[in-house]
PDB file of N, CA and C in Angstrom:
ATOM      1  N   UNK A   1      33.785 -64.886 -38.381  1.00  0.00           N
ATOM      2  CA  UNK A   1      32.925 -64.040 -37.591  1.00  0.00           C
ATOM      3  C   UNK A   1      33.729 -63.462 -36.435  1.00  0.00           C
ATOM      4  N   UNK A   2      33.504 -61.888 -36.088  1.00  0.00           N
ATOM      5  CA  UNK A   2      34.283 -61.567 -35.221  1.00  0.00           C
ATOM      6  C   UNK A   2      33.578 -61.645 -33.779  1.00  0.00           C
ATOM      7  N   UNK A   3      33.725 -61.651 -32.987  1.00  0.00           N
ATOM      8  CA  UNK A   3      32.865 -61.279 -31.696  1.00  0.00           C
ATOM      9  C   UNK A   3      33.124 -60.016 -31.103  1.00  0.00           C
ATOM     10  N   UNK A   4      31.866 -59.296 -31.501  1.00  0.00           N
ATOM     11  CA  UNK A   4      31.302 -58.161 -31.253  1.00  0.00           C
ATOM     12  C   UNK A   4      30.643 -57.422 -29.871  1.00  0.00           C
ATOM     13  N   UNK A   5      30.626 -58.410 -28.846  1.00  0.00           N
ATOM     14  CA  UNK A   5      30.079 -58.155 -27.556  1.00  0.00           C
ATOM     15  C   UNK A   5      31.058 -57.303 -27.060  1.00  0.00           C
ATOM     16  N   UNK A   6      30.322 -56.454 -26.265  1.00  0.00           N
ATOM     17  CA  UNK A   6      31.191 -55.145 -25.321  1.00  0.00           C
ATOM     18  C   UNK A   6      30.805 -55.903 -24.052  1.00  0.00           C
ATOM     19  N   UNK A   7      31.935 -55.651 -23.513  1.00  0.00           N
ATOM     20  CA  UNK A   7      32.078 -55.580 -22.210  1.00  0.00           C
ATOM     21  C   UNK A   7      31.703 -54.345 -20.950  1.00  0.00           C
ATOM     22  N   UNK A   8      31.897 -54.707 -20.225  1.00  0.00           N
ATOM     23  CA  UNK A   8      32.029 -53.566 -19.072  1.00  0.00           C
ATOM     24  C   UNK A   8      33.103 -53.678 -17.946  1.00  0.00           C
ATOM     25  N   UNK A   9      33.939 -52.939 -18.370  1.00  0.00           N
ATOM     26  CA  UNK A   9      34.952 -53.147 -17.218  1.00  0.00           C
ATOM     27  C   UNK A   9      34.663 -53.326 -15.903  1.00  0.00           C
ATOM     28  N   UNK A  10      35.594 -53.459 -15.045  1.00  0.00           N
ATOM     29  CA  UNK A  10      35.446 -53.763 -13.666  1.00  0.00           C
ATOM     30  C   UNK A  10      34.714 -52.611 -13.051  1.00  0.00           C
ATOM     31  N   UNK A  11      35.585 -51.540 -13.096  1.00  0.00           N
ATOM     32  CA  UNK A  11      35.379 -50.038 -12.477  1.00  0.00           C
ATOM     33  C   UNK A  11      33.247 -49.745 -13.102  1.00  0.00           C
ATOM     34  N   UNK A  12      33.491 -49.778 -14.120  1.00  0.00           N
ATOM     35  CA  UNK A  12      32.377 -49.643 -14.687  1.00  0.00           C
ATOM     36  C   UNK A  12      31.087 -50.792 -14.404  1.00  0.00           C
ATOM     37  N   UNK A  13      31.020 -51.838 -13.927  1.00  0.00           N
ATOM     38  CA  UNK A  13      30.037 -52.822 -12.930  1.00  0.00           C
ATOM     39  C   UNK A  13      29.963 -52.253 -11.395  1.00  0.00           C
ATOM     40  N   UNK A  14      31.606 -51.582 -10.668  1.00  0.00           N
ATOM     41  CA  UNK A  14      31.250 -51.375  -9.798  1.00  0.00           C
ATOM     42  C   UNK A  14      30.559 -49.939  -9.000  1.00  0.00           C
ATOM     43  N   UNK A  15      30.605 -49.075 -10.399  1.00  0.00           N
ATOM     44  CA  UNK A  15      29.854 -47.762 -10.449  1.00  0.00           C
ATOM     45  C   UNK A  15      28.386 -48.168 -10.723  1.00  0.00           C
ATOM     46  N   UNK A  16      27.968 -48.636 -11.747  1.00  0.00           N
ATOM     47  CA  UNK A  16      26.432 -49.249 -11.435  1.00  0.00           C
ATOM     48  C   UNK A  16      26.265 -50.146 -10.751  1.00  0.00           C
ATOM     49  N   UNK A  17      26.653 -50.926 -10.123  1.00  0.00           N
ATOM     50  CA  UNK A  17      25.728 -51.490  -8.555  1.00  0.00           C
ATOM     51  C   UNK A  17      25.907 -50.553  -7.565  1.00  0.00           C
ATOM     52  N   UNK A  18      26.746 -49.369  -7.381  1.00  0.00           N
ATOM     53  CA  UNK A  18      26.768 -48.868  -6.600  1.00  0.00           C
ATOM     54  C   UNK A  18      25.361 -47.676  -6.709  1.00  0.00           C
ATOM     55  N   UNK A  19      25.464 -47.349  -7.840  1.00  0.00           N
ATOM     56  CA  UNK A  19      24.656 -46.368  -8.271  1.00  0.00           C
ATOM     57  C   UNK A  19      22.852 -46.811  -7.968  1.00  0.00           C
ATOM     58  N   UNK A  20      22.616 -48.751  -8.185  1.00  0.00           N
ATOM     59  CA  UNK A  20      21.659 -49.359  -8.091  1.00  0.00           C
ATOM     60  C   UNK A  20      21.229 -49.212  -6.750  1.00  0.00           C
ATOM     61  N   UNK A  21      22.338 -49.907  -5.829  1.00  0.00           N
ATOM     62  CA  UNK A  21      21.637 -49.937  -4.352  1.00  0.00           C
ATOM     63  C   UNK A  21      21.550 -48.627  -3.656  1.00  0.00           C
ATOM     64  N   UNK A  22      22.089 -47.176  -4.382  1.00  0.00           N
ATOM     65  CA  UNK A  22      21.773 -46.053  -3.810  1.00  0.00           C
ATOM     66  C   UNK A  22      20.441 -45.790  -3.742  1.00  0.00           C
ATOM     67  N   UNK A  23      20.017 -46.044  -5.565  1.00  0.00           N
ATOM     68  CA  UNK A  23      18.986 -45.682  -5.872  1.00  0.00           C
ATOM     69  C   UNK A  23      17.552 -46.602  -4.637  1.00  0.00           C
ATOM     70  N   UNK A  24      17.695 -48.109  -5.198  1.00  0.00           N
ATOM     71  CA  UNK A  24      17.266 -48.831  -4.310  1.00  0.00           C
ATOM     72  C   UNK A  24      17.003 -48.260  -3.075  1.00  0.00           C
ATOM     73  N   UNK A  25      17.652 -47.917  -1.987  1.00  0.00           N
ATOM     74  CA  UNK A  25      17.924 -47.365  -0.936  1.00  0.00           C
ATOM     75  C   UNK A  25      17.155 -46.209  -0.672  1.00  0.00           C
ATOM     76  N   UNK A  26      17.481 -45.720  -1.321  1.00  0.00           N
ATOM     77  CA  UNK A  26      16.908 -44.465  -1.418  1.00  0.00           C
ATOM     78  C   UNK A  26      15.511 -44.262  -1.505  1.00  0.00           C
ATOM     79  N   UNK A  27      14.768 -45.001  -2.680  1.00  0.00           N
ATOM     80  CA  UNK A  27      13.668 -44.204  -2.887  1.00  0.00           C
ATOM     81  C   UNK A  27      12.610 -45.697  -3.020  1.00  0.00           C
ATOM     82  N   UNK A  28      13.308 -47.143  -2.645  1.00  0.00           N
ATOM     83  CA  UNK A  28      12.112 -48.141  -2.286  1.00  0.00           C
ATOM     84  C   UNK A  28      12.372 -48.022  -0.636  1.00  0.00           C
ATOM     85  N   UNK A  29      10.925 -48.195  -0.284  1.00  0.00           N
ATOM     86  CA  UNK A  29      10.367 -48.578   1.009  1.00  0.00           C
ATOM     87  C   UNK A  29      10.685 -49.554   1.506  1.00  0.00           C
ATOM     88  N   UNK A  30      11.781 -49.967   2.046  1.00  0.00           N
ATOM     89  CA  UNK A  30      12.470 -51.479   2.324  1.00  0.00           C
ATOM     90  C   UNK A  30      11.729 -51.702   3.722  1.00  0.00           C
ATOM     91  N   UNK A  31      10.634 -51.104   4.588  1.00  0.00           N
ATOM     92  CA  UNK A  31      10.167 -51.678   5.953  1.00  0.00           C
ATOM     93  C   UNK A  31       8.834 -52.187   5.658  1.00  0.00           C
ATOM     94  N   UNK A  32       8.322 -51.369   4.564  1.00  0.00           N
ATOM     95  CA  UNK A  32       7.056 -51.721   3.444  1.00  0.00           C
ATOM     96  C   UNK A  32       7.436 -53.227   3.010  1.00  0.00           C
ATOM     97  N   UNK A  33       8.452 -53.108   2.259  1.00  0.00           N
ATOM     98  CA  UNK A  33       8.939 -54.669   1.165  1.00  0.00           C
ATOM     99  C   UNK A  33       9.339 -55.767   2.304  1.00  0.00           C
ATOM    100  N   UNK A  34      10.009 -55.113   3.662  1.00  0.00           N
ATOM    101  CA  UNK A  34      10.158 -56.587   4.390  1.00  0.00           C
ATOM    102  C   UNK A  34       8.702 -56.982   5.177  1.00  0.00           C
ATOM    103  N   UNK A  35       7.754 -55.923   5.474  1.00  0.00           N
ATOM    104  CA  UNK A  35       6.654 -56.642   6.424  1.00  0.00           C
ATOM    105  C   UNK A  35       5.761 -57.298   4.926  1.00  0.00           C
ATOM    106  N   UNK A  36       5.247 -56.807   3.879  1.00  0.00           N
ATOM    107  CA  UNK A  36       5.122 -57.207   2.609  1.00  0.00           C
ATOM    108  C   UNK A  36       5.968 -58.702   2.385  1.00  0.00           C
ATOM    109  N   UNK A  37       7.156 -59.276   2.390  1.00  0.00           N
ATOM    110  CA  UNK A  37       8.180 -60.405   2.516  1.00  0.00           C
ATOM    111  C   UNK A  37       7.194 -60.923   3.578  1.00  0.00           C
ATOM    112  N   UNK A  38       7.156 -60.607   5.105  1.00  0.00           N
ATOM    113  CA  UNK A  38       7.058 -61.126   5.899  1.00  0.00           C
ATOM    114  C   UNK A  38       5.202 -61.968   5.941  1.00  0.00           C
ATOM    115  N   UNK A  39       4.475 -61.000   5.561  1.00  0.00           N
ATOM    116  CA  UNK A  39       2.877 -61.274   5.014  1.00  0.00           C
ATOM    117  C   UNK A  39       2.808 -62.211   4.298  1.00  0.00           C
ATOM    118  N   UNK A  40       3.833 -62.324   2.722  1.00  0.00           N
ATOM    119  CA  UNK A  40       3.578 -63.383   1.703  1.00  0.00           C
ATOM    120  C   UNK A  40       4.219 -64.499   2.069  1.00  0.00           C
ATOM    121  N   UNK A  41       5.637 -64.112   2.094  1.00  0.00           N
ATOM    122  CA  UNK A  41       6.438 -65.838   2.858  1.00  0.00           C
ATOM    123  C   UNK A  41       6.202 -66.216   3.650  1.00  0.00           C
ATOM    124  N   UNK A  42       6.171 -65.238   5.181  1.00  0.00           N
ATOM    125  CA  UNK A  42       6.848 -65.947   6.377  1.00  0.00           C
ATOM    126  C   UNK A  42       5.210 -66.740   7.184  1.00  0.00           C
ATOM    127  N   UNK A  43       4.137 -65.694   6.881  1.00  0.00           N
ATOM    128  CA  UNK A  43       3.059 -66.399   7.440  1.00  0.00           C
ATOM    129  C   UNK A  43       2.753 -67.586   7.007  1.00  0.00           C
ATOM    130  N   UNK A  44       2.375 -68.294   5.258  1.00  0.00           N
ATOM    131  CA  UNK A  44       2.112 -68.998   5.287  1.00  0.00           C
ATOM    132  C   UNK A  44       3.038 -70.358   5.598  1.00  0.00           C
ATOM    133  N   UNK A  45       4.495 -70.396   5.617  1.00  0.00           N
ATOM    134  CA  UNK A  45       5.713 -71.376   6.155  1.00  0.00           C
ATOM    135  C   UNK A  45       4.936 -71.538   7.709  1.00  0.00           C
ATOM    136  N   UNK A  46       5.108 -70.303   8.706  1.00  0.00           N
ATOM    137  CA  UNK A  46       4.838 -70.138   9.930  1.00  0.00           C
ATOM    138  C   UNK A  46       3.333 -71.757  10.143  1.00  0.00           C
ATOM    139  N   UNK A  47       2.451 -71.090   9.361  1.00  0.00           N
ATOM    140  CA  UNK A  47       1.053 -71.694   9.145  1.00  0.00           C
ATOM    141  C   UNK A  47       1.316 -73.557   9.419  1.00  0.00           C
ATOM    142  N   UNK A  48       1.952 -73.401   7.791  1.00  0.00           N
ATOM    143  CA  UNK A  48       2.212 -75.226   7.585  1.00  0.00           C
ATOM    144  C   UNK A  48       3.048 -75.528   8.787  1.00  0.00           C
ATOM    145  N   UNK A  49       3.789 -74.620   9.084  1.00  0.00           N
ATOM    146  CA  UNK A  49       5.135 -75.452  10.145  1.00  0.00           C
ATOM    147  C   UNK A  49       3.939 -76.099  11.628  1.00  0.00           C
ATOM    148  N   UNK A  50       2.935 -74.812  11.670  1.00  0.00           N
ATOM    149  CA  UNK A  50       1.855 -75.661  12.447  1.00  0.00           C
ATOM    150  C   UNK A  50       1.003 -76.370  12.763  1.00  0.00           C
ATOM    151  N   UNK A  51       0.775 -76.616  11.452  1.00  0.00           N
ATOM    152  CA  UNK A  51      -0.029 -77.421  11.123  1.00  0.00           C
ATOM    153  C   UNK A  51       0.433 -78.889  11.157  1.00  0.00           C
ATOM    154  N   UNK A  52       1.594 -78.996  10.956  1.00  0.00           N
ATOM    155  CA  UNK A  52       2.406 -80.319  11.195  1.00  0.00           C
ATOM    156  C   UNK A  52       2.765 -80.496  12.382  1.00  0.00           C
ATOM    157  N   UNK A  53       3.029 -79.448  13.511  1.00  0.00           N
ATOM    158  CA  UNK A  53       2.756 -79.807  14.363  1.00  0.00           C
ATOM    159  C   UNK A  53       1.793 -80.483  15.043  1.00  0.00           C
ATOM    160  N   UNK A  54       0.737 -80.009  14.686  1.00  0.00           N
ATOM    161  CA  UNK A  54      -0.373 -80.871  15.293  1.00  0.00           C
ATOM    162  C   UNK A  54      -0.520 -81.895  14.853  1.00  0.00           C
ATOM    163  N   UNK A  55      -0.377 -82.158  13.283  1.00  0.00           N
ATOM    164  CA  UNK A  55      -0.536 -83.678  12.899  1.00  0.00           C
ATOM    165  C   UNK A  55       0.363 -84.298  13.725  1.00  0.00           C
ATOM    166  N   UNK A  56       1.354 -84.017  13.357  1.00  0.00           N
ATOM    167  CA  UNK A  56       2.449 -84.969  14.274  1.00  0.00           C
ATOM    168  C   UNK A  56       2.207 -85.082  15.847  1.00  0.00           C
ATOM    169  N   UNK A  57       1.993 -84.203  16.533  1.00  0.00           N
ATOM    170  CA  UNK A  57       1.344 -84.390  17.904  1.00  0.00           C
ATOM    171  C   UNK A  57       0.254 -85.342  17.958  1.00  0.00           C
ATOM    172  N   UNK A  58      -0.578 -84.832  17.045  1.00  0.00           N
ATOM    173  CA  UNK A  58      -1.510 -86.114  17.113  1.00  0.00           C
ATOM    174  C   UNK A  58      -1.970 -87.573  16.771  1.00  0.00           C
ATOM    175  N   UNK A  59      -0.849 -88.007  15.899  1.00  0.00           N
ATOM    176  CA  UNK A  59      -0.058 -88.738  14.930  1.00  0.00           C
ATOM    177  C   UNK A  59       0.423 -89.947  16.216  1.00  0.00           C
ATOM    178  N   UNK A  60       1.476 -89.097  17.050  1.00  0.00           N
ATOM    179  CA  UNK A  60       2.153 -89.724  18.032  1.00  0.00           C
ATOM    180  C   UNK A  60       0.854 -90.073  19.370  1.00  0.00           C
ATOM    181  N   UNK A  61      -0.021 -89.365  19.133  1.00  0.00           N
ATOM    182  CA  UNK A  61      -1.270 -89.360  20.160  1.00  0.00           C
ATOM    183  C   UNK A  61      -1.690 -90.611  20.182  1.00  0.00           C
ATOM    184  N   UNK A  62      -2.178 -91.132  18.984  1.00  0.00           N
ATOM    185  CA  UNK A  62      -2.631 -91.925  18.398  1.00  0.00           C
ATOM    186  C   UNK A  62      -2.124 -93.338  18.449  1.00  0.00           C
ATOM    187  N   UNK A  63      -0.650 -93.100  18.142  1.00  0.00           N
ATOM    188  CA  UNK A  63       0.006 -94.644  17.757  1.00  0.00           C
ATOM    189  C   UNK A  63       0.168 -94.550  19.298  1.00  0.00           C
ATOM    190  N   UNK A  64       0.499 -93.884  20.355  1.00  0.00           N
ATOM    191  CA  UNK A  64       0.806 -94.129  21.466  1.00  0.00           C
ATOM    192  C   UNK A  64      -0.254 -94.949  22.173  1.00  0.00           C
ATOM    193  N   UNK A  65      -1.445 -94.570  22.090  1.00  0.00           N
ATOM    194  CA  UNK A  65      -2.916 -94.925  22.282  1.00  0.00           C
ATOM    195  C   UNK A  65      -3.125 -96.285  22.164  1.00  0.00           C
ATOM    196  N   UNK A  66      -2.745 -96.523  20.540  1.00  0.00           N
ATOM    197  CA  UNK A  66      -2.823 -97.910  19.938  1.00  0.00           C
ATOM    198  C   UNK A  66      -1.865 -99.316  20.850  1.00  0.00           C
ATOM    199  N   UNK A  67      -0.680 -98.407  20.974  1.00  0.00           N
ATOM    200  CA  UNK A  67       0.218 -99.384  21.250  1.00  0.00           C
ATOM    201  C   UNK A  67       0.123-100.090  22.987  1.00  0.00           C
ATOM    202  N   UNK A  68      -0.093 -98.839  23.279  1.00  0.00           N
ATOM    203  CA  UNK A  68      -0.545 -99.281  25.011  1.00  0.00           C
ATOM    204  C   UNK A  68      -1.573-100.302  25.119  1.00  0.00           C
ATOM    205  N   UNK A  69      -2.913 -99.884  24.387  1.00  0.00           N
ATOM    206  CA  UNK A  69      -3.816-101.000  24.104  1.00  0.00           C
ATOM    207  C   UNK A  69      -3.965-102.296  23.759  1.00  0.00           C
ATOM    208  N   UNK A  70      -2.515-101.870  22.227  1.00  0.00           N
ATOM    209  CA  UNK A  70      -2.368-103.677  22.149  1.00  0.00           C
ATOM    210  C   UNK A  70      -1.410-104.231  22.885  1.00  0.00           C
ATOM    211  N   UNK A  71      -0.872-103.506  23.485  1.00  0.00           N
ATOM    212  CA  UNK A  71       0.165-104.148  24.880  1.00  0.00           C
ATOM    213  C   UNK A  71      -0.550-104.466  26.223  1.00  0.00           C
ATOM    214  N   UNK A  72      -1.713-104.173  26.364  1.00  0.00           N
ATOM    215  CA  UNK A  72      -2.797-104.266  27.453  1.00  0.00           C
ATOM    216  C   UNK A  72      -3.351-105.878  27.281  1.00  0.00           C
ATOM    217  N   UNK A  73      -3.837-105.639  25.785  1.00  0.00           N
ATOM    218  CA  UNK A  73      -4.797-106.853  25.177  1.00  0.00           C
ATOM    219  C   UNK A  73      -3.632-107.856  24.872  1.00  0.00           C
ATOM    220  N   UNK A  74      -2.378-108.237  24.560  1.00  0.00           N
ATOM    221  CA  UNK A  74      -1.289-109.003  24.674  1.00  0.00           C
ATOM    222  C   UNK A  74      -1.068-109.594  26.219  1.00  0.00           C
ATOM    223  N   UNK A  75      -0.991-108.672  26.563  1.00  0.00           N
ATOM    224  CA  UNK A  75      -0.783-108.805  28.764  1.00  0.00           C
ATOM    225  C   UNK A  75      -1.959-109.966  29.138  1.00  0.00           C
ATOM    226  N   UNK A  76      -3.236-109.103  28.868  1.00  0.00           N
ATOM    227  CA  UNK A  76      -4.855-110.155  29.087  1.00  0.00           C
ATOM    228  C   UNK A  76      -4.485-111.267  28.272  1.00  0.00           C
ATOM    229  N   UNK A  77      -4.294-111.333  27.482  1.00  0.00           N
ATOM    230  CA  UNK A  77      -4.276-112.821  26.755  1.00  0.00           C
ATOM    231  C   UNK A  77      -3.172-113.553  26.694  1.00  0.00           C
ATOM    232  N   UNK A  78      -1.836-113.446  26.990  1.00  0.00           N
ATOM    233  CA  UNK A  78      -1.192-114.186  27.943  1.00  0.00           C
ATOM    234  C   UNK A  78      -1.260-114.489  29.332  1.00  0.00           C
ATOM    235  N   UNK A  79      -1.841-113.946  30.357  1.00  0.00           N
ATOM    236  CA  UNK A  79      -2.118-114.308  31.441  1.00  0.00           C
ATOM    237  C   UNK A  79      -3.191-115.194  31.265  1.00  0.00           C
ATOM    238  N   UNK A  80      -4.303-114.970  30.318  1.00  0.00           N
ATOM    239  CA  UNK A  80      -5.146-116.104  30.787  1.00  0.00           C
ATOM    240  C   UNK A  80      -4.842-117.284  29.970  1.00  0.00           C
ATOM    241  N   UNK A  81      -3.916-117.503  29.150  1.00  0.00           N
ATOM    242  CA  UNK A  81      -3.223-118.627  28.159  1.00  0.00           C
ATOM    243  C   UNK A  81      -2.472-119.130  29.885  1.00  0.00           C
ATOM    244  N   UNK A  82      -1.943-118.580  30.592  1.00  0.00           N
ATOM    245  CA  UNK A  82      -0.846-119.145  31.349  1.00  0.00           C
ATOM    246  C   UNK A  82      -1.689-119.451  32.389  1.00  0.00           C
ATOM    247  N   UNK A  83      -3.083-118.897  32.783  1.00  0.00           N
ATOM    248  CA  UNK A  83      -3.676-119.416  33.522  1.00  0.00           C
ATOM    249  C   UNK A  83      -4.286-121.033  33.439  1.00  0.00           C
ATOM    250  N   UNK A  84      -4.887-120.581  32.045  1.00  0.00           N
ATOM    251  CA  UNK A  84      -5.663-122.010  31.467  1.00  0.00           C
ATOM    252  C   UNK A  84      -4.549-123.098  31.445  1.00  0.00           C
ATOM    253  N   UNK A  85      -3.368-122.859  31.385  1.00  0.00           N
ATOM    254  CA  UNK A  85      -2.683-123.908  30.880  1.00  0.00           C
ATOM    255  C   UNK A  85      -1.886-124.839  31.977  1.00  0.00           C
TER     256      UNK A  85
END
């Protein structure tokens, strides 16, 4: 079996991409396609990235809350162990 695939020379890849991003350039709306980019990707990333913020703010709210408390209720109940005793 022979192998039959054509190639494309060098010169000839770098005349069609050139020819592509003219076209590209030219006649798509690239301020359309990036606020379009910016609508589909960037808001909903933006969204979650805040949303974890707050969990996590409130996350740390929480255990901070907890821990003071049981360091409060540890404090009370060794002092009165050291009292009684």
């Amino acid at each position: 079996m022979s192998d039959d695939s054509v190639t494309i020379p060098w010169w000839g890849k770098l005349i069609i991409g050139a020819v592509g991003v003219g076209l590209i350039a030219k006649y798509t709306p690239i301020v359309e396609l990036l606020s379009l980019f910016f609508y589909v990707c960037m808001v909903p990333i933006l969204l979650m990235m805040s949303l974890g913020l707050v969990s996590s703010g409130s996350y740390e709210a929480l255990r901070g809350g907890f821990e003071r408390t049981s360091a409060e209720i540890r404090r009370r109940v060794d002092q009165k162990v050291s009292e009684a005793a």
